[in-house]
Protein backbone atom coordinates (compact mmCIF):
# COMPACT_ATOMS: atom_id res chain seq x y z
CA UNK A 1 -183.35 -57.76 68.77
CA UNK A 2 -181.16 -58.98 71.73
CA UNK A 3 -184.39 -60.20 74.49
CA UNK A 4 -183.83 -59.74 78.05
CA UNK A 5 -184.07 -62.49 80.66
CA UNK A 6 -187.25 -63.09 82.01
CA UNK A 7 -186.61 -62.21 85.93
CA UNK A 8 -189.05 -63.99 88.64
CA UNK A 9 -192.03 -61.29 89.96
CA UNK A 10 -190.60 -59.25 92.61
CA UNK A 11 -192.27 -57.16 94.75
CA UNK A 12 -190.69 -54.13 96.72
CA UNK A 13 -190.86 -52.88 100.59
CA UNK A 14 -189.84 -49.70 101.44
CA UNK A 15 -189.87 -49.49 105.30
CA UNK A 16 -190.14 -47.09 107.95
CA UNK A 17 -190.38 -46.81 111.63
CA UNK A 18 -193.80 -45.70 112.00
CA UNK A 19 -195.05 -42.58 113.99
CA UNK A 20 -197.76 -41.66 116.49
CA UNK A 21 -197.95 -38.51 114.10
CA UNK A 22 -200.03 -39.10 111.27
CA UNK A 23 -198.62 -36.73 108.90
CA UNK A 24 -195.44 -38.16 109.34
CA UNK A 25 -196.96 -41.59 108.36
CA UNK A 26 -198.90 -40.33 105.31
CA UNK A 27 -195.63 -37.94 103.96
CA UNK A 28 -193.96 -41.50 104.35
CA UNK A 29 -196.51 -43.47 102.37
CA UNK A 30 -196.88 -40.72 99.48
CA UNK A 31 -192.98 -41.11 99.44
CA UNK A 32 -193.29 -44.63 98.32
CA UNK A 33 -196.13 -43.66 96.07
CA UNK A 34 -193.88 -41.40 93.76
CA UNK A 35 -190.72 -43.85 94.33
CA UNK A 36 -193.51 -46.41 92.70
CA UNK A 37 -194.55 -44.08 89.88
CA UNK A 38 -190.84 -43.45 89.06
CA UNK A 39 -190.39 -47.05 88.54
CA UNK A 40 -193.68 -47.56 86.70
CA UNK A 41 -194.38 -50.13 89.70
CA UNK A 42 -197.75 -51.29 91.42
CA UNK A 43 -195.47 -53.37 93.75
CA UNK A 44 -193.81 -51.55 95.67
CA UNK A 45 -195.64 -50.69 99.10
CA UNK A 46 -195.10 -48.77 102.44
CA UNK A 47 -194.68 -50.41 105.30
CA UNK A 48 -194.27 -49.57 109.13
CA UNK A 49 -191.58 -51.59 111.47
CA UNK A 50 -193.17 -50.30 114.56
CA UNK A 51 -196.45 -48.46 115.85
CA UNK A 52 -198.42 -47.82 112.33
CA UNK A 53 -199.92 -50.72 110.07
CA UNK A 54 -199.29 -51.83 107.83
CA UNK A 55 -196.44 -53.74 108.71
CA UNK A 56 -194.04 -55.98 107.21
CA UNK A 57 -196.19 -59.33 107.84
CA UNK A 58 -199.09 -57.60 106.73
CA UNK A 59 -197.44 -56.20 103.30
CA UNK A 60 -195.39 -59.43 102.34
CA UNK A 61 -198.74 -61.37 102.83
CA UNK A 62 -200.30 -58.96 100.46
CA UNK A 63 -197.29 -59.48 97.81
CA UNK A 64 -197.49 -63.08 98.35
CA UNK A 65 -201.43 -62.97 97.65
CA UNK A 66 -200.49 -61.50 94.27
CA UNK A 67 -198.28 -64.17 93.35
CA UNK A 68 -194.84 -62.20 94.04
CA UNK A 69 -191.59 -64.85 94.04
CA UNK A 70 -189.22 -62.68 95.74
CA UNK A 71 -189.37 -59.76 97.85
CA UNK A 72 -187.03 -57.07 98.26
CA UNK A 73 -186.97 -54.92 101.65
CA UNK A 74 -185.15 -51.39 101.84
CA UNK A 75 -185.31 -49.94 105.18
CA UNK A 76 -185.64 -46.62 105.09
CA UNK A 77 -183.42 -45.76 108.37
CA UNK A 78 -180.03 -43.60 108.34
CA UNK A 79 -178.39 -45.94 110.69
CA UNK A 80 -177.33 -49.89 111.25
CA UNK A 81 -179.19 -49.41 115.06
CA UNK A 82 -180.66 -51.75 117.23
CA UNK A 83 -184.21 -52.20 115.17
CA UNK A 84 -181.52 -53.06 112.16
CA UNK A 85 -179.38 -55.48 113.65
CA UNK A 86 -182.15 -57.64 115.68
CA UNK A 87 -185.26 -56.16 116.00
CA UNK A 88 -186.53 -55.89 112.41
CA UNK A 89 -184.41 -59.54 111.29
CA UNK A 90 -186.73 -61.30 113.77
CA UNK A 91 -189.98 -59.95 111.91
CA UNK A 92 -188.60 -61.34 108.81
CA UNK A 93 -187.69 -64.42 110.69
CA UNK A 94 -191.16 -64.88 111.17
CA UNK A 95 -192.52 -64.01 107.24
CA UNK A 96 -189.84 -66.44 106.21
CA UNK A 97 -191.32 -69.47 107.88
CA UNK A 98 -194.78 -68.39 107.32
CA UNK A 99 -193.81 -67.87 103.25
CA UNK A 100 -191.00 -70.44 102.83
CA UNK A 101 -191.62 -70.32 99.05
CA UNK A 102 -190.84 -66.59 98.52
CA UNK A 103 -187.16 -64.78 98.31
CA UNK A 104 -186.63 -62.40 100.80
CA UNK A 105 -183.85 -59.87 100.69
CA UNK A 106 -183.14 -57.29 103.42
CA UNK A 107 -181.38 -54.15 101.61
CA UNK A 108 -178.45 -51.78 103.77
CA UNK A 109 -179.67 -49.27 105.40
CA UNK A 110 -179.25 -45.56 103.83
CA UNK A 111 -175.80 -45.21 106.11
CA UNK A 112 -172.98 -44.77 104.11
CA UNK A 113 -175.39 -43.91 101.10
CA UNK A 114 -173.05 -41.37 98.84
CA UNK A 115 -176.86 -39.78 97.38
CA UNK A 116 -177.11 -38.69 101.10
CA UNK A 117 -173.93 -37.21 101.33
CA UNK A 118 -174.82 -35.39 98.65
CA UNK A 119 -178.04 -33.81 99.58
CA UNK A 120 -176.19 -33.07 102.85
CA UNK A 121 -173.00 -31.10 100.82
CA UNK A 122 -175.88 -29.38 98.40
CA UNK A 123 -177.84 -28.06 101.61
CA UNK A 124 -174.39 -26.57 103.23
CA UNK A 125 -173.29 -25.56 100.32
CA UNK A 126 -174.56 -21.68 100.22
CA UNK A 127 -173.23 -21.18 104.17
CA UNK A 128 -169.82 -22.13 103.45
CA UNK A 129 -167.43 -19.19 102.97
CA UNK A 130 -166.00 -19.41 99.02
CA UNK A 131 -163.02 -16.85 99.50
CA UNK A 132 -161.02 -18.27 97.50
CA UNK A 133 -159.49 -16.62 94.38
CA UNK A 134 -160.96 -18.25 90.93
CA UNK A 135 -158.56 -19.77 88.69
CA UNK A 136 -157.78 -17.91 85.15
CA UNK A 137 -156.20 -20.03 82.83
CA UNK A 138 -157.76 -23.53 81.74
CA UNK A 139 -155.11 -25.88 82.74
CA UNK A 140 -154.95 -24.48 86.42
CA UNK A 141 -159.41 -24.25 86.27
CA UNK A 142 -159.06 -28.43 85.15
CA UNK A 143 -156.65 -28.68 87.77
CA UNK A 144 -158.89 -27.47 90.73
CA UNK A 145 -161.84 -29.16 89.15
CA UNK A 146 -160.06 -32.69 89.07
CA UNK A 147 -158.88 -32.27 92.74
CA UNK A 148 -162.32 -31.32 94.08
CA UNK A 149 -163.37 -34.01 92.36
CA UNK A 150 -160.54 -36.80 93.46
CA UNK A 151 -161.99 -35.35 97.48
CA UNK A 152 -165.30 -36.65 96.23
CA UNK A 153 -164.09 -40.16 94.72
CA UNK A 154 -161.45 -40.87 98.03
CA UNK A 155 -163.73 -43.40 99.33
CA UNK A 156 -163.93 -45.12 96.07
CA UNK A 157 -161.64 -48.25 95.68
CA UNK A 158 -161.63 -48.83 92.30
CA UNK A 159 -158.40 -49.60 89.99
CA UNK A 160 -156.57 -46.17 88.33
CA UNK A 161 -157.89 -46.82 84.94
CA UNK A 162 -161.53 -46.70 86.29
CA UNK A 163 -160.98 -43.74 88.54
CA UNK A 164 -159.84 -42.01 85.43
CA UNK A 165 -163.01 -42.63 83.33
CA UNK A 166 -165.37 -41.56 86.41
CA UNK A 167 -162.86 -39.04 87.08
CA UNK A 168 -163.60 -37.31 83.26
CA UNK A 169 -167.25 -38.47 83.21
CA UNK A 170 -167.88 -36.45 86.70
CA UNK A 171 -165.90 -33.59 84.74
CA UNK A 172 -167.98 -33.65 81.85
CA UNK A 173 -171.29 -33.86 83.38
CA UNK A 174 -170.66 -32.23 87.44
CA UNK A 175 -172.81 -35.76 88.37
CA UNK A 176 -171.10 -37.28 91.37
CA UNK A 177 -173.86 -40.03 90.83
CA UNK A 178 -171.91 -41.53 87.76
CA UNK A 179 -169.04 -42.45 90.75
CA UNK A 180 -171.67 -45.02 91.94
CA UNK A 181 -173.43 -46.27 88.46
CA UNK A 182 -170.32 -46.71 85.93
CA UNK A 183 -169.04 -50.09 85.40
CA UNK A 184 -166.01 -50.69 83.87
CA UNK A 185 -165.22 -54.41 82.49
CA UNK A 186 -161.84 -55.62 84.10
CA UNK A 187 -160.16 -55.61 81.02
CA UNK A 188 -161.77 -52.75 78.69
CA UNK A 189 -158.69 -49.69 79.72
CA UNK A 190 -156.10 -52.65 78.28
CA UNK A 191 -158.23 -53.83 75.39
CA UNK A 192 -159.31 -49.63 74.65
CA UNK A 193 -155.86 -48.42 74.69
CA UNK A 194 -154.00 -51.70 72.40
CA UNK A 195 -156.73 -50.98 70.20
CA UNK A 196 -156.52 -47.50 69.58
CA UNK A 197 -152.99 -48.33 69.75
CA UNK A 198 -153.08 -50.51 66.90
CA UNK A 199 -155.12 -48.06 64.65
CA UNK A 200 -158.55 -49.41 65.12
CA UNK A 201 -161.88 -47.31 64.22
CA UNK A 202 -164.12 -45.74 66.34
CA UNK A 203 -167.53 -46.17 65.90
CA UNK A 204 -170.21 -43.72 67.15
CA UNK A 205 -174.23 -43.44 66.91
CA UNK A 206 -174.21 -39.98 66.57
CA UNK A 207 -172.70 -36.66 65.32
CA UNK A 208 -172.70 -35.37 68.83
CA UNK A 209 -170.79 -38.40 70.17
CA UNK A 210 -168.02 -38.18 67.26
CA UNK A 211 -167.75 -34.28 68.25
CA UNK A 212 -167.00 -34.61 71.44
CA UNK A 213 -164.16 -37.22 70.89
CA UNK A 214 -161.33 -34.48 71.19
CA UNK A 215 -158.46 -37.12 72.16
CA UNK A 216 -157.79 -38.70 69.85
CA UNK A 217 -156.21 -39.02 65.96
CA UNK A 218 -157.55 -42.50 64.73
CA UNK A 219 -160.53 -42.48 61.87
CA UNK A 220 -163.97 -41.70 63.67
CA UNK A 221 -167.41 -42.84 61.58
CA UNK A 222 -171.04 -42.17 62.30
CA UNK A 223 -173.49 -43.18 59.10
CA UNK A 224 -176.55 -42.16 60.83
CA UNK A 225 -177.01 -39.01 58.47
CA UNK A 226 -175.85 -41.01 55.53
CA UNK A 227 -178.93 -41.52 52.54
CA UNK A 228 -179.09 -44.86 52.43
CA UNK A 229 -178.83 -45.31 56.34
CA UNK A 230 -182.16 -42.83 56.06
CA UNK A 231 -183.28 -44.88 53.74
CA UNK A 232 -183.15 -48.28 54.94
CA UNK A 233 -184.33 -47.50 58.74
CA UNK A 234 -187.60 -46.18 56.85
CA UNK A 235 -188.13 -49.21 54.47
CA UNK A 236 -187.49 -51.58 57.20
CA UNK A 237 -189.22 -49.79 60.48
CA UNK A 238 -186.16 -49.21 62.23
CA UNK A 239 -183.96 -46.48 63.70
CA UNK A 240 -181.43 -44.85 62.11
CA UNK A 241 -178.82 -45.49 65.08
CA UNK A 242 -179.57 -49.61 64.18
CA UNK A 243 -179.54 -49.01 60.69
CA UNK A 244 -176.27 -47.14 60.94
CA UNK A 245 -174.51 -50.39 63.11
CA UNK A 246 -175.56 -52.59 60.51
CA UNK A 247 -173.98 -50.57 57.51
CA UNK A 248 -170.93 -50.48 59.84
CA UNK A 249 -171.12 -54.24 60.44
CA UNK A 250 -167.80 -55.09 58.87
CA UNK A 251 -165.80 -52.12 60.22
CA UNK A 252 -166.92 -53.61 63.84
CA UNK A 253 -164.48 -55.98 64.51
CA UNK A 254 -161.40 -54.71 66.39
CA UNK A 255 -163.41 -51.22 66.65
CA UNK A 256 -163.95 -49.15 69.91
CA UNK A 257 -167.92 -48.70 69.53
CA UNK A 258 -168.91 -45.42 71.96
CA UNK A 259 -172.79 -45.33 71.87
CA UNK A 260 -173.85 -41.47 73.73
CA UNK A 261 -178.01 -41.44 72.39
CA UNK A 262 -179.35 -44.61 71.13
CA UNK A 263 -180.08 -47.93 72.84
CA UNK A 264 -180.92 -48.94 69.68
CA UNK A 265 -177.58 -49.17 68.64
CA UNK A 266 -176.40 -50.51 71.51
CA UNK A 267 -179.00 -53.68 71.15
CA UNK A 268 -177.57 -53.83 66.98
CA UNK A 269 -173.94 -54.17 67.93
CA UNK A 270 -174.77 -57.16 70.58
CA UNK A 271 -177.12 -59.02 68.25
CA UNK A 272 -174.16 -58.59 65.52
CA UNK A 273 -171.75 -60.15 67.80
CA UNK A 274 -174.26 -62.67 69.58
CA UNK A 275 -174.84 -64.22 65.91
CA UNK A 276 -171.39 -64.68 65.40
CA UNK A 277 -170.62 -61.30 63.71
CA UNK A 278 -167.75 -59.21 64.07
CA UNK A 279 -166.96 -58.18 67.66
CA UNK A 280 -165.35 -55.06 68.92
CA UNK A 281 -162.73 -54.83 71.26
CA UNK A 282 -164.35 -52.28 73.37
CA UNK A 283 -167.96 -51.08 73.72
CA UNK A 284 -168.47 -47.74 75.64
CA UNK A 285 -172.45 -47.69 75.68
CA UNK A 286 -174.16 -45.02 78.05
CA UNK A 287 -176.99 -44.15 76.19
CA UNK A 288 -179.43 -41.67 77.66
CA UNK A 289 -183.29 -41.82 78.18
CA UNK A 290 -186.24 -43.66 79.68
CA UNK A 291 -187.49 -46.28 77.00
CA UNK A 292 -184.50 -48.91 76.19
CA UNK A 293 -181.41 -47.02 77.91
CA UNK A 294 -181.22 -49.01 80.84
CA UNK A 295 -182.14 -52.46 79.55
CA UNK A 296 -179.47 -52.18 76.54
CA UNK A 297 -176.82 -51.68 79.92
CA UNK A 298 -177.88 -54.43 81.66
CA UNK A 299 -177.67 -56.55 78.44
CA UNK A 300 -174.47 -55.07 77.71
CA UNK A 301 -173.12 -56.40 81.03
CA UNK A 302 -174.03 -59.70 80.07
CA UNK A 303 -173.19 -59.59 76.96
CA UNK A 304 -169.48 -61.37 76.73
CA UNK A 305 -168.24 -58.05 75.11
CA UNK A 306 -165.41 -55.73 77.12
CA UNK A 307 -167.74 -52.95 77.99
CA UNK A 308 -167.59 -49.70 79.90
CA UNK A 309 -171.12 -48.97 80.73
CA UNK A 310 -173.58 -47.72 83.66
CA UNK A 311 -176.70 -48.88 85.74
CA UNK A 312 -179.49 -46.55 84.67
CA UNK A 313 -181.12 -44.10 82.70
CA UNK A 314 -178.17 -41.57 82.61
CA UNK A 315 -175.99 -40.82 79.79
CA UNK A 316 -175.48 -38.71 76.77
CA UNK A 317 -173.53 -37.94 73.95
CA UNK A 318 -170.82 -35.93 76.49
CA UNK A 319 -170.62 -38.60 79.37
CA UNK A 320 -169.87 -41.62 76.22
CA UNK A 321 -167.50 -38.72 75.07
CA UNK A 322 -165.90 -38.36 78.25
CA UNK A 323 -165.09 -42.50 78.75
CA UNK A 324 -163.23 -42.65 74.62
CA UNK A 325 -161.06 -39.80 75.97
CA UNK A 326 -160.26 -40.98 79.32
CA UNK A 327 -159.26 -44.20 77.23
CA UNK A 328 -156.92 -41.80 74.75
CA UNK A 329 -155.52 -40.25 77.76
CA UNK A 330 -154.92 -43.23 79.37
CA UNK A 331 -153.18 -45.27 76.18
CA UNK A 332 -150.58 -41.78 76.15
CA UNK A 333 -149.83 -41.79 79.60
């Protein structure tokens, strides 16, 4: 299994102005509380710029009394005002030459932030007259769907080829958030469409994956229902999805791998390829879940393979669907 890099302790402020209204101070601090639980993390603390303690001397003494090495700071203001631009910079001024030793990084400001936007357009949403006649025939409904979304993505300066993954992702899944959390490797849309191109397989982890591949006319395998897949992941204490890659091993090279469900799999193709195994051309791998789905990303972005991938626990069987036909689409067009 591939092992992540060991990353230095970090702990986590989450800062806010401070009120003379208690309640406002305490629905702040249970904020940070569930933010913490979310992230299964006992370092991340709430802290007050102004009028309430603690505040951001007292908390990054606390995280460097627990042996923290860097400390991350996310203000949790709307706007780039004056407390932003000078006021809070000269408090960490001061924590910097009192804790020379420690990393200190000041986050944006939630201005600009797309997941506000969003809660903003979600809120409106009901009081906004929908008069509008409703499409009836599926081209014109995909139509209307892609141009809503293309409004959404117009701030978004990515290349074409990425636009159109996100683009089909968001269309799968209605999750504007994918617009901010897919990465796309600068050369996976020319290395995806030359491969299917010249005939290669596509490899998936699961049944649901290979389903939902609708674009395409090249040979599509998935072993993970096969006997001796079942077989070996139960001799040898592994998962099926693992098992599977390795059975596939020598169909890998030149391959498009598109990984919807298991991390697993994800970590089996890498290790292949990191001991000097086959490698595929492209790797689409947005698994979905809480235990592994993340962490195989992150590896995959370091990986040396052309990937098309994301930055957290979403994914799925349609959203890894979506990215192999955005490639297909893209290689006809």
């Amino acid at each position: 299994m591939i092992q992540l890099a060991k990353t230095k302790k970090t702990g986590i402020l989450l800062i806010s102005h401070g009120s003379p209204r208690d309640e406002a101070n305490d629905a702040f601090s249970e904020l940070t509380g569930r933010v913490a639980a979310r992230l299964s993390s006992d370092n991340i603390l709430p802290t007050f710029f102004s009028i309430k303690r603690p505040n951001i001397m007292d908390q990054v003494g606390k995280l460097a009394g627990q042996g923290v090495e860097r400390i991350i700071m996310l203000p949790y203001f709307l706007g780039n005002g004056q407390h932003i631009r000078a006021d809070i910079p000269a408090q960490l001024k001061q924590c910097n030459e009192k804790y020379p030793a420690i990393e200190m990084e000041f986050l944006p400001t939630l201005q600009g932030e797309p997941g506000v936007e969003d809660v903003l357009t979600e809120r409106l949403m009901p009081y906004v007259d929908q008069d509008a006649a409703l499409p009836g025939l599926g081209s014109e409904i995909a139509k209307l769907s892609h141009s809503i979304i293309d409004r959404r993505l117009s701030r978004n300066g990515s290349d074409e080829g990425t636009r159109a993954i996100v683009r089909r992702i968001i269309h799968a899944t209605a999750d504007f958030s994918f617009a901010e959390s897919v990465r796309v490797a600068p050369d996976a849309v020319e290395r995806g469409c030359a491969a299917l191109n010249a005939g290669c397989t596509i490899i998936c982890d699961v049944n649901m994956v290979r389903a939902g591949i609708t674009s395409v006319d090249n040979e599509i395998l998935c072993e993970i229902k096969s006997g001796d897949v079942v077989h070996a992941a139960k001799e040898r204490g592994i998962t099926r999805a693992a098992a599977a890659m390795e059975k596939l091993q020598a169909r890998l090279d030149g391959s498009i791998v598109v990984i919807g469900n298991a991390p697993t799999a994800l970590f089996k193709v890498m290790e292949i390829a990191a001991n000097g195994g086959p490698r595929p051309a492209l790797v689409i791998g947005l698994p979905v879940g809480f235990v592994g789905a993340r962490e195989s990303k992150l590896a995959l972005l370091e990986s040396g393979l052309s990937y098309i991938t994301n930055t957290n626990f979403k994914g799925g069987s349609p959203v890894a669907a979506a990215a192999m036909n955005a490639i297909a689409v893209l290689k006809k067009e």
